[in-house]
PDB file of N, CA and C in Angstrom:
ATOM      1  N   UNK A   1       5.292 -18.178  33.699  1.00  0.00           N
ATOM      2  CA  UNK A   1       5.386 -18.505  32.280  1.00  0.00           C
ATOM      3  C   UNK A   1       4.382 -19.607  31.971  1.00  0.00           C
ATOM      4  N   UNK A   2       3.798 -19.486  31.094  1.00  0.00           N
ATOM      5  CA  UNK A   2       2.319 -20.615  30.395  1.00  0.00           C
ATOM      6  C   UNK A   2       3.832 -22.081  30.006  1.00  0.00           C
ATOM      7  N   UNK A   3       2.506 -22.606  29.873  1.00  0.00           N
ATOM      8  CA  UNK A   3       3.272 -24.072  29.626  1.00  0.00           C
ATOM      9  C   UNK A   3       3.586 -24.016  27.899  1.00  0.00           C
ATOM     10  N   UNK A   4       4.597 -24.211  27.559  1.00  0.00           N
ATOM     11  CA  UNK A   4       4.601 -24.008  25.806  1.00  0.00           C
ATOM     12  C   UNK A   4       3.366 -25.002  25.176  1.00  0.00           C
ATOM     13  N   UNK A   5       2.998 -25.919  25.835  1.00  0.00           N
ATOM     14  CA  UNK A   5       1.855 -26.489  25.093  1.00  0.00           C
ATOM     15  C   UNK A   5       1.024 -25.475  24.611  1.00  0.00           C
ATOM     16  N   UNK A   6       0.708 -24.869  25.278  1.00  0.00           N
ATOM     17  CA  UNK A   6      -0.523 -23.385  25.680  1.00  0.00           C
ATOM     18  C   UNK A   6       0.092 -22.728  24.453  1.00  0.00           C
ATOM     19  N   UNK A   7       1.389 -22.455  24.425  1.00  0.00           N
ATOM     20  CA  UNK A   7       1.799 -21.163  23.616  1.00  0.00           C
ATOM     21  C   UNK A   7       1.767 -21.484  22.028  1.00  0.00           C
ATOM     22  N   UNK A   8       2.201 -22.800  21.693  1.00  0.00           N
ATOM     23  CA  UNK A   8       2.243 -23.754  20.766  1.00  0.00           C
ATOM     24  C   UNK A   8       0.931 -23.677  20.021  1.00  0.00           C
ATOM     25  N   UNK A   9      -0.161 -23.937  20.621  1.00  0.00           N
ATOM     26  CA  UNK A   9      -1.729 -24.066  20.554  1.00  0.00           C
ATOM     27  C   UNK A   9      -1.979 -22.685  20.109  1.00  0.00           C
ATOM     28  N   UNK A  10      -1.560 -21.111  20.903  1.00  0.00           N
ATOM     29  CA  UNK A  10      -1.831 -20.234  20.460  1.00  0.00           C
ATOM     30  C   UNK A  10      -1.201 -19.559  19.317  1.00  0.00           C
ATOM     31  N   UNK A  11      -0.073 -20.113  19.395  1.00  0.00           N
ATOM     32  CA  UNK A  11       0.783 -19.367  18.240  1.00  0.00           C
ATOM     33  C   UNK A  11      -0.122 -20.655  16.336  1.00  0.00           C
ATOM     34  N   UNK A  12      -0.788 -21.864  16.987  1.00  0.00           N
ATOM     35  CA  UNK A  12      -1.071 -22.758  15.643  1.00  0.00           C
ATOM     36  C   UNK A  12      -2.711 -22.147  15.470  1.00  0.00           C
ATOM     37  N   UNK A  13      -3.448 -21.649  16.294  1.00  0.00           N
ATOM     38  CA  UNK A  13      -4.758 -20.682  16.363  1.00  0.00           C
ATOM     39  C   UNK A  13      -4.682 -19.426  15.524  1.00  0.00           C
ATOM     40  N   UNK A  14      -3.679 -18.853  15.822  1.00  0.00           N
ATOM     41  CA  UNK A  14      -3.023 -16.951  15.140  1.00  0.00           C
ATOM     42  C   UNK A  14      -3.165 -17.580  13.852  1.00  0.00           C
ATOM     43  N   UNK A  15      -1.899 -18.643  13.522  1.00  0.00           N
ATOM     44  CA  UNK A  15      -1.690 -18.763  12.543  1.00  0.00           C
ATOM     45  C   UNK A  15      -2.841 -19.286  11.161  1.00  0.00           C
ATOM     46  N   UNK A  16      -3.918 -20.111  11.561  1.00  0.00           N
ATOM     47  CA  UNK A  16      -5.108 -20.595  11.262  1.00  0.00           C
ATOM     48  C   UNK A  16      -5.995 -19.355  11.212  1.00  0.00           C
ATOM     49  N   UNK A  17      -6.080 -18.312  11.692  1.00  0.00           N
ATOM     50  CA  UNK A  17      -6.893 -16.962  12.180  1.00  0.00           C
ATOM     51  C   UNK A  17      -6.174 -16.470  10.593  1.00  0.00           C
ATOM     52  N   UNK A  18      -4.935 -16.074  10.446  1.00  0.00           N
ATOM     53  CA  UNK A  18      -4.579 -15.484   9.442  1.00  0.00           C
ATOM     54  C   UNK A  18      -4.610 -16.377   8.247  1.00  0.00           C
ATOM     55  N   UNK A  19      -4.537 -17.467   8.257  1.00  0.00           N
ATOM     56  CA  UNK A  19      -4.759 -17.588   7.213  1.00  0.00           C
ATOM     57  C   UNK A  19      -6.278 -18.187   6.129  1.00  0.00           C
ATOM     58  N   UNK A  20      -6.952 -17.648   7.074  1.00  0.00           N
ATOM     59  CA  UNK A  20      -8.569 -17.922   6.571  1.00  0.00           C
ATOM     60  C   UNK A  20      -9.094 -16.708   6.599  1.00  0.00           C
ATOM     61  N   UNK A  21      -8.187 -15.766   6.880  1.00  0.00           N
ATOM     62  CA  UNK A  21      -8.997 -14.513   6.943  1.00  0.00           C
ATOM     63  C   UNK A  21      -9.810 -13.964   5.857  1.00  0.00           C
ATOM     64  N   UNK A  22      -9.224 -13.400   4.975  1.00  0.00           N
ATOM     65  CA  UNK A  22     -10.003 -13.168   3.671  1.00  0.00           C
ATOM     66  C   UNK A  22     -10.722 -14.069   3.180  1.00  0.00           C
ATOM     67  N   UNK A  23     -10.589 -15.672   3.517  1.00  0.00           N
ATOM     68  CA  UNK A  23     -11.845 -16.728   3.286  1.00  0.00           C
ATOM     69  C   UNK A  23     -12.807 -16.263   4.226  1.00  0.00           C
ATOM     70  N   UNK A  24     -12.690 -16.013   5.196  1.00  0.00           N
ATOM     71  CA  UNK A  24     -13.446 -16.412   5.587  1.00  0.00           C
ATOM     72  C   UNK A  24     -14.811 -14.657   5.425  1.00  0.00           C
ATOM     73  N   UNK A  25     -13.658 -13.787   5.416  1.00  0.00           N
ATOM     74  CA  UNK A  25     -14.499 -12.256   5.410  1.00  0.00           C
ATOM     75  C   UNK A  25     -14.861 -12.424   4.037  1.00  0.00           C
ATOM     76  N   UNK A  26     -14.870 -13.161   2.757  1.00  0.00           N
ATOM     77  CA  UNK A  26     -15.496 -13.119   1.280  1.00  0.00           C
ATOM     78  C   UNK A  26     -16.995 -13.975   1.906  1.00  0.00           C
ATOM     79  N   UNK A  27     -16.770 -15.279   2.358  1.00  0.00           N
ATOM     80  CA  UNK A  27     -17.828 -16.086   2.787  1.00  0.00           C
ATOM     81  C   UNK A  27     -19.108 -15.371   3.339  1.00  0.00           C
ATOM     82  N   UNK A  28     -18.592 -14.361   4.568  1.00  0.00           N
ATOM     83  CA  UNK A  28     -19.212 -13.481   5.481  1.00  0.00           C
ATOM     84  C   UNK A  28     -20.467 -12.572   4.206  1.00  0.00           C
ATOM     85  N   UNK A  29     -19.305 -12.138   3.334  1.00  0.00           N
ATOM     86  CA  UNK A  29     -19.926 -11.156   2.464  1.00  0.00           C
ATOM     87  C   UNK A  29     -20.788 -11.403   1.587  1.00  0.00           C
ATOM     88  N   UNK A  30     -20.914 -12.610   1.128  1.00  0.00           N
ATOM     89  CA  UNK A  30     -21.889 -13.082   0.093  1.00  0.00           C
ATOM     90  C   UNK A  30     -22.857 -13.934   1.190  1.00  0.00           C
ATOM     91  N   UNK A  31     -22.954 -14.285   2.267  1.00  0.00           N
ATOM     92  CA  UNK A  31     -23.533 -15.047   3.259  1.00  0.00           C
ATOM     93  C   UNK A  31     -23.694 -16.157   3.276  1.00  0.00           C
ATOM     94  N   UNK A  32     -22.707 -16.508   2.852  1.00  0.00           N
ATOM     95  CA  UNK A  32     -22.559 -18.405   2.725  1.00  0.00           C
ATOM     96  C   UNK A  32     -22.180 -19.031   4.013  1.00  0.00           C
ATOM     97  N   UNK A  33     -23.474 -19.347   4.961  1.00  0.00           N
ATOM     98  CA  UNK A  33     -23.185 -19.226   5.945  1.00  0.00           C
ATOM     99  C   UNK A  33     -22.553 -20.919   6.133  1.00  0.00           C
ATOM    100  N   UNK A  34     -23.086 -21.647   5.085  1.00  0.00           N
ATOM    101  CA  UNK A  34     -22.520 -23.406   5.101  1.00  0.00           C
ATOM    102  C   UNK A  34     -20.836 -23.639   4.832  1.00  0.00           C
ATOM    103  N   UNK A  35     -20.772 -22.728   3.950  1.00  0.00           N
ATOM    104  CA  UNK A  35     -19.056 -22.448   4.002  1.00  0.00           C
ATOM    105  C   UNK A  35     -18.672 -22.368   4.657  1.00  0.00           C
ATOM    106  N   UNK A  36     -18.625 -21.535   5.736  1.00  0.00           N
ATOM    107  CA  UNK A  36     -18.157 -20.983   7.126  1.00  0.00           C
ATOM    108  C   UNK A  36     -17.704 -21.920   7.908  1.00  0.00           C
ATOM    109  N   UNK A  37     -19.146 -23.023   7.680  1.00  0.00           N
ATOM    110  CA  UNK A  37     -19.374 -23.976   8.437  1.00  0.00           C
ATOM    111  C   UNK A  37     -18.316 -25.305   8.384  1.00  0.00           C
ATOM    112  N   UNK A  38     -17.433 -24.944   6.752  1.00  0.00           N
ATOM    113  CA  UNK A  38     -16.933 -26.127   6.356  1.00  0.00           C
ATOM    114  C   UNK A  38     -15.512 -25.919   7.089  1.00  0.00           C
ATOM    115  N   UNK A  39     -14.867 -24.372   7.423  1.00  0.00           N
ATOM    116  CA  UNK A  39     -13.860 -23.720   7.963  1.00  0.00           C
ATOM    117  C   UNK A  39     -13.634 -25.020   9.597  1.00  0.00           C
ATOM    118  N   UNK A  40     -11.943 -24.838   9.467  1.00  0.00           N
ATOM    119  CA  UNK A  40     -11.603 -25.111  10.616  1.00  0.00           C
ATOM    120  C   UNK A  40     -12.138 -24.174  11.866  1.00  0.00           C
ATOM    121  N   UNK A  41     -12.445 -25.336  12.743  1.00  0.00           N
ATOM    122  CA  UNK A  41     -13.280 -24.394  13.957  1.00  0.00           C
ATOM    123  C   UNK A  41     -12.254 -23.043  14.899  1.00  0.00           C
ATOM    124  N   UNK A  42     -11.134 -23.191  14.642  1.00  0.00           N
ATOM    125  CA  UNK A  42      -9.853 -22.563  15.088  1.00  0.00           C
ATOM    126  C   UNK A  42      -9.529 -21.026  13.948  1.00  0.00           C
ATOM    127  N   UNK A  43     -10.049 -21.670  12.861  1.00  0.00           N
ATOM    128  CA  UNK A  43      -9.689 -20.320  12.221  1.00  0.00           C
ATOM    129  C   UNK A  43     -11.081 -19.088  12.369  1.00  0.00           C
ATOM    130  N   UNK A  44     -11.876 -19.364  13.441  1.00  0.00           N
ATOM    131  CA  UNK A  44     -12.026 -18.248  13.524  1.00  0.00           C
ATOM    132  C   UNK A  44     -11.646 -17.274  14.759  1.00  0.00           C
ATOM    133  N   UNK A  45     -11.135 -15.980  14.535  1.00  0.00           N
ATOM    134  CA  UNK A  45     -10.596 -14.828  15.521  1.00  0.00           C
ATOM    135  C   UNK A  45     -11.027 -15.292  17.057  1.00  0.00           C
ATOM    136  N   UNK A  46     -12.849 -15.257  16.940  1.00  0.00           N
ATOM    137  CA  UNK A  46     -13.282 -15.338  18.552  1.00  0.00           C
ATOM    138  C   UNK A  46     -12.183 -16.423  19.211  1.00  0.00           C
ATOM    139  N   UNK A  47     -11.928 -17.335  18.352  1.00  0.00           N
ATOM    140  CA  UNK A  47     -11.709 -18.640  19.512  1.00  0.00           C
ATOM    141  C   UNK A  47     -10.250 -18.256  19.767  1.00  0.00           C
ATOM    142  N   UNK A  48      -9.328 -17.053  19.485  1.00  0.00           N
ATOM    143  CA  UNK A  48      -8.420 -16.592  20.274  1.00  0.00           C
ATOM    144  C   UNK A  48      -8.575 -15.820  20.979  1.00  0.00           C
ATOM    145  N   UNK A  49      -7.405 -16.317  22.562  1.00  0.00           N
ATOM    146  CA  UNK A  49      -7.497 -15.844  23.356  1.00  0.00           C
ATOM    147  C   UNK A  49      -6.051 -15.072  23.358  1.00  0.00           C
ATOM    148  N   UNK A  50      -6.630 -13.625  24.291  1.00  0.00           N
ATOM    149  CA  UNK A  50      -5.595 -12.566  24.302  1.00  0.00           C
ATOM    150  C   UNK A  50      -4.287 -13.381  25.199  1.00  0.00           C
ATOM    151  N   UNK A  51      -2.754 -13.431  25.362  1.00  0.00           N
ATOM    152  CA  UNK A  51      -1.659 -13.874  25.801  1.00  0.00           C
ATOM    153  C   UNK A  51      -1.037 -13.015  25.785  1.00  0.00           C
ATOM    154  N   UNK A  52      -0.262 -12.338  26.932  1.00  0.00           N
ATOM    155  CA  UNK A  52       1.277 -11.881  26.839  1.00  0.00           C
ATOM    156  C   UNK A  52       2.384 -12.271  25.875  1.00  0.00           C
ATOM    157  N   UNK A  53       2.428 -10.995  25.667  1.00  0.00           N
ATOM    158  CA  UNK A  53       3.651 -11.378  24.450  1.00  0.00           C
ATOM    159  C   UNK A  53       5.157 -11.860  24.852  1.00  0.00           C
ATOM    160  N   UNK A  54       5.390 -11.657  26.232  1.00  0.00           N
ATOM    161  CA  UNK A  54       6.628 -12.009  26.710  1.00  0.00           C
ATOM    162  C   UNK A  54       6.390 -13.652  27.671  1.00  0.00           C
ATOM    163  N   UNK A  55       5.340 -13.883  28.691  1.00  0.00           N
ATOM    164  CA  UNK A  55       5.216 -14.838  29.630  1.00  0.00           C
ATOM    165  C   UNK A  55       4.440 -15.596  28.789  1.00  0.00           C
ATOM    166  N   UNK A  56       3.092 -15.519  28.268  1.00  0.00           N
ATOM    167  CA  UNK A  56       2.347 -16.059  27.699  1.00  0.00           C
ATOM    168  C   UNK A  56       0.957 -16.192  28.476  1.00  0.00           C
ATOM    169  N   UNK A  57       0.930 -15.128  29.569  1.00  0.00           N
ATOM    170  CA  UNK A  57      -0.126 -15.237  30.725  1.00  0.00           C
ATOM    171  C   UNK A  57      -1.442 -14.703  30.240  1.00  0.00           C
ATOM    172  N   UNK A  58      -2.286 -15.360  30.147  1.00  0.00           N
ATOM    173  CA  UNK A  58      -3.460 -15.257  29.565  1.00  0.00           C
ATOM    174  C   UNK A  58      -4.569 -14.231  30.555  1.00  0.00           C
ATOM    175  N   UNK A  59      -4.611 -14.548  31.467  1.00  0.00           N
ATOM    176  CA  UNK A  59      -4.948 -13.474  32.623  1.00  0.00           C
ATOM    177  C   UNK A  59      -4.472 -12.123  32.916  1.00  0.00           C
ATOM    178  N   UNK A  60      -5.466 -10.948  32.948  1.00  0.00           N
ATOM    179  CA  UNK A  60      -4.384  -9.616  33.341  1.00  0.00           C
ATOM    180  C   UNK A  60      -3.783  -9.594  32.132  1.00  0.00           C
ATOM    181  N   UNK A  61      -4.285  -9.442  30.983  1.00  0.00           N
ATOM    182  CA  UNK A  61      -3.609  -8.775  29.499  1.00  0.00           C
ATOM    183  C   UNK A  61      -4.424  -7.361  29.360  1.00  0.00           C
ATOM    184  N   UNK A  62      -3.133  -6.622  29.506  1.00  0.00           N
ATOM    185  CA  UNK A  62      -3.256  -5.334  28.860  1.00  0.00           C
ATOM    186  C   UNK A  62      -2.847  -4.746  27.295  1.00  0.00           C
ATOM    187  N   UNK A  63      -4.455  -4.752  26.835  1.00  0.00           N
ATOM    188  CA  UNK A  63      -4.252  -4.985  25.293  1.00  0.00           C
ATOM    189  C   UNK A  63      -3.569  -3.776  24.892  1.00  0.00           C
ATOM    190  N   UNK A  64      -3.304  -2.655  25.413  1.00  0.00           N
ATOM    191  CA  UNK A  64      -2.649  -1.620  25.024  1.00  0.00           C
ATOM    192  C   UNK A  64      -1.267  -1.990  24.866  1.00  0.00           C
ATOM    193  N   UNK A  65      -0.780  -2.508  25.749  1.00  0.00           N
ATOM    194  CA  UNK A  65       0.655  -3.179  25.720  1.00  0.00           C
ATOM    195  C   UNK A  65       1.132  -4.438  25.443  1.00  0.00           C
ATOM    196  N   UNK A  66      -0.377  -4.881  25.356  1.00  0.00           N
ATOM    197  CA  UNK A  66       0.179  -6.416  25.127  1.00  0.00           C
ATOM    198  C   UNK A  66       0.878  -7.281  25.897  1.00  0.00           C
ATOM    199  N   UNK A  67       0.900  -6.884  27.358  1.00  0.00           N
ATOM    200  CA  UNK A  67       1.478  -7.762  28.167  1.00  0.00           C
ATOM    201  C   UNK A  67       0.679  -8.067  29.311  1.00  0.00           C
ATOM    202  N   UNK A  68       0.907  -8.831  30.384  1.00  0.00           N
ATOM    203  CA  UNK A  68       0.503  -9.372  31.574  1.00  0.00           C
ATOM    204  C   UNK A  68       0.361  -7.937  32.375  1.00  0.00           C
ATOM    205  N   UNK A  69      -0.387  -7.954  33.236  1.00  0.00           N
ATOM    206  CA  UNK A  69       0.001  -6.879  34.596  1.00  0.00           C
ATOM    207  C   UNK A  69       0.978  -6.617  35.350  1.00  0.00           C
ATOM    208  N   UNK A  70       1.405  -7.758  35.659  1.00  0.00           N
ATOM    209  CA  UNK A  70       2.635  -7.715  36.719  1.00  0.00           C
ATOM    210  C   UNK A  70       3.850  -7.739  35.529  1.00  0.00           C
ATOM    211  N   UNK A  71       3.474  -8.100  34.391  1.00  0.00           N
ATOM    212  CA  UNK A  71       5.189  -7.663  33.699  1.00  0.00           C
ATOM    213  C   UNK A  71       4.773  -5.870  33.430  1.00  0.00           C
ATOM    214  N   UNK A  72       3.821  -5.584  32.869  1.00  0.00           N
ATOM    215  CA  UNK A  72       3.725  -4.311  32.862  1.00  0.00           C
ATOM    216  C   UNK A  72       4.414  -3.658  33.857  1.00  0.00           C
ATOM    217  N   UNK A  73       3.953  -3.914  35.118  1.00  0.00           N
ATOM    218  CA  UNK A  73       4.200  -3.024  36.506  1.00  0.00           C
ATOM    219  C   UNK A  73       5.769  -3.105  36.653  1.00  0.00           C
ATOM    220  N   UNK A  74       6.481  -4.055  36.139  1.00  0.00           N
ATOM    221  CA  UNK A  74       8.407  -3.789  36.244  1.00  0.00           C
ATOM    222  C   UNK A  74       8.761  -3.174  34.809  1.00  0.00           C
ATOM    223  N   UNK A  75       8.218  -3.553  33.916  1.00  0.00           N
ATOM    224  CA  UNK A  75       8.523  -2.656  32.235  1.00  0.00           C
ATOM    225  C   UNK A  75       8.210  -1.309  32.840  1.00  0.00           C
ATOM    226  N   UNK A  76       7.202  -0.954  33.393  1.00  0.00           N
ATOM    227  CA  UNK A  76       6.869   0.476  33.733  1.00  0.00           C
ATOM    228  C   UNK A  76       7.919   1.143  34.834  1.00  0.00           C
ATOM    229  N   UNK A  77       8.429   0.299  36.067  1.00  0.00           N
ATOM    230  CA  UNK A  77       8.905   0.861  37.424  1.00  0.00           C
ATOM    231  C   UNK A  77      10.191   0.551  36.318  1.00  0.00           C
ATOM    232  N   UNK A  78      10.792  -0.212  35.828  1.00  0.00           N
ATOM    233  CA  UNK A  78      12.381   0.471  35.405  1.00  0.00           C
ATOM    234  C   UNK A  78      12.090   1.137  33.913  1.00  0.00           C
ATOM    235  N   UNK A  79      11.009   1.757  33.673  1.00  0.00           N
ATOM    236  CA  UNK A  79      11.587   2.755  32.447  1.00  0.00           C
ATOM    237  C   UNK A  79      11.566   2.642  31.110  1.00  0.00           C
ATOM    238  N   UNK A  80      11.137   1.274  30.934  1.00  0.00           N
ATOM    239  CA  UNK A  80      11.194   0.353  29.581  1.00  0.00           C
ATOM    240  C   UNK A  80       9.879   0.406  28.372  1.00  0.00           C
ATOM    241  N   UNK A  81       9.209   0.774  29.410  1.00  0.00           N
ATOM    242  CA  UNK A  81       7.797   1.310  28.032  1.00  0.00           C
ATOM    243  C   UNK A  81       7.829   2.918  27.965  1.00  0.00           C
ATOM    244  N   UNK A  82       7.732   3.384  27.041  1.00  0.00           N
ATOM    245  CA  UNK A  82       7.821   5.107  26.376  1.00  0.00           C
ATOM    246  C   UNK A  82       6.233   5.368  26.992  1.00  0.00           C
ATOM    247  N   UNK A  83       6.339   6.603  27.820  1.00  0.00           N
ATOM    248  CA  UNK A  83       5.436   7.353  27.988  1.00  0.00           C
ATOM    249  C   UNK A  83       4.640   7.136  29.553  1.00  0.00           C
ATOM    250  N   UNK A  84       5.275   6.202  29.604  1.00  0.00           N
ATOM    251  CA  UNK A  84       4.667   5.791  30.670  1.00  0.00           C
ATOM    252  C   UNK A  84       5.276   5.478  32.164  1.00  0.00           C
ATOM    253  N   UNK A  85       4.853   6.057  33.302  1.00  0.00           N
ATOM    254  CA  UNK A  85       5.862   6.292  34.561  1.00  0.00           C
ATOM    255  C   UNK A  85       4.781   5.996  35.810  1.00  0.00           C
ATOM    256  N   UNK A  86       5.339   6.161  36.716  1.00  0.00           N
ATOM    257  CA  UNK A  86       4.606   5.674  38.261  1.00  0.00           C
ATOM    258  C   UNK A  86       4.320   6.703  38.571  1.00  0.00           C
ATOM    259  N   UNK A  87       2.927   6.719  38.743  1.00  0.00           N
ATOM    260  CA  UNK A  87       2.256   7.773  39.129  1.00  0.00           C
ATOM    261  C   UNK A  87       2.717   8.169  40.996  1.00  0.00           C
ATOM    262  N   UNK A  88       3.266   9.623  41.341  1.00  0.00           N
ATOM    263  CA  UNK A  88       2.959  10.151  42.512  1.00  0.00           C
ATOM    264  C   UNK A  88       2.582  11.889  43.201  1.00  0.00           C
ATOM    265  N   UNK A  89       1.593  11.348  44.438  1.00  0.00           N
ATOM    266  CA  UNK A  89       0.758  12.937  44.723  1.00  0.00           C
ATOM    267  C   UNK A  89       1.198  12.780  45.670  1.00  0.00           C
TER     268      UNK A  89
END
């Protein structure tokens, strides 16, 4: 599990991401590139990083699922994600 500092930081990043969004995609569009400039450095998308939605493990995110690897690999071996099973030949 990430340290909640970490998660805290990412969940106050998302939140800064959404709410400059349409500022910041109008800015983009007319090319005001000094505006941009005036934006919190956090509200833009790049500077988030992908996290597990359950641990908060930043490493080994599977963006399809949105989780870590190794939580994937027990969501998958007991049954818990739709469609998806342990492969055997």
């Amino acid at each position: 599990m990430a340290k909640t500092s970490q998660l805290a930081r990412y969940a106050k990043k998302a939140k800064l991401v959404k709410k400059y969004a349409a500022k910041r995609a109008a800015l983009k569009a007319a090319g005001d590139w000094d505006g941009l400039q005036k934006l919190p450095r956090n509200s833009s998308p790049v500077r988030l990083k992908n996290r597990c939605a359950i641990t908060g493990r930043s490493r080994g995110y599977i963006r399809t699922f949105g989780v870590s690897r190794m939580l994937f690999r027990e969501l998958a071996r007991e049954g818990k994600i739709p469609g998806v099973k342990k492969a055997s030949w």
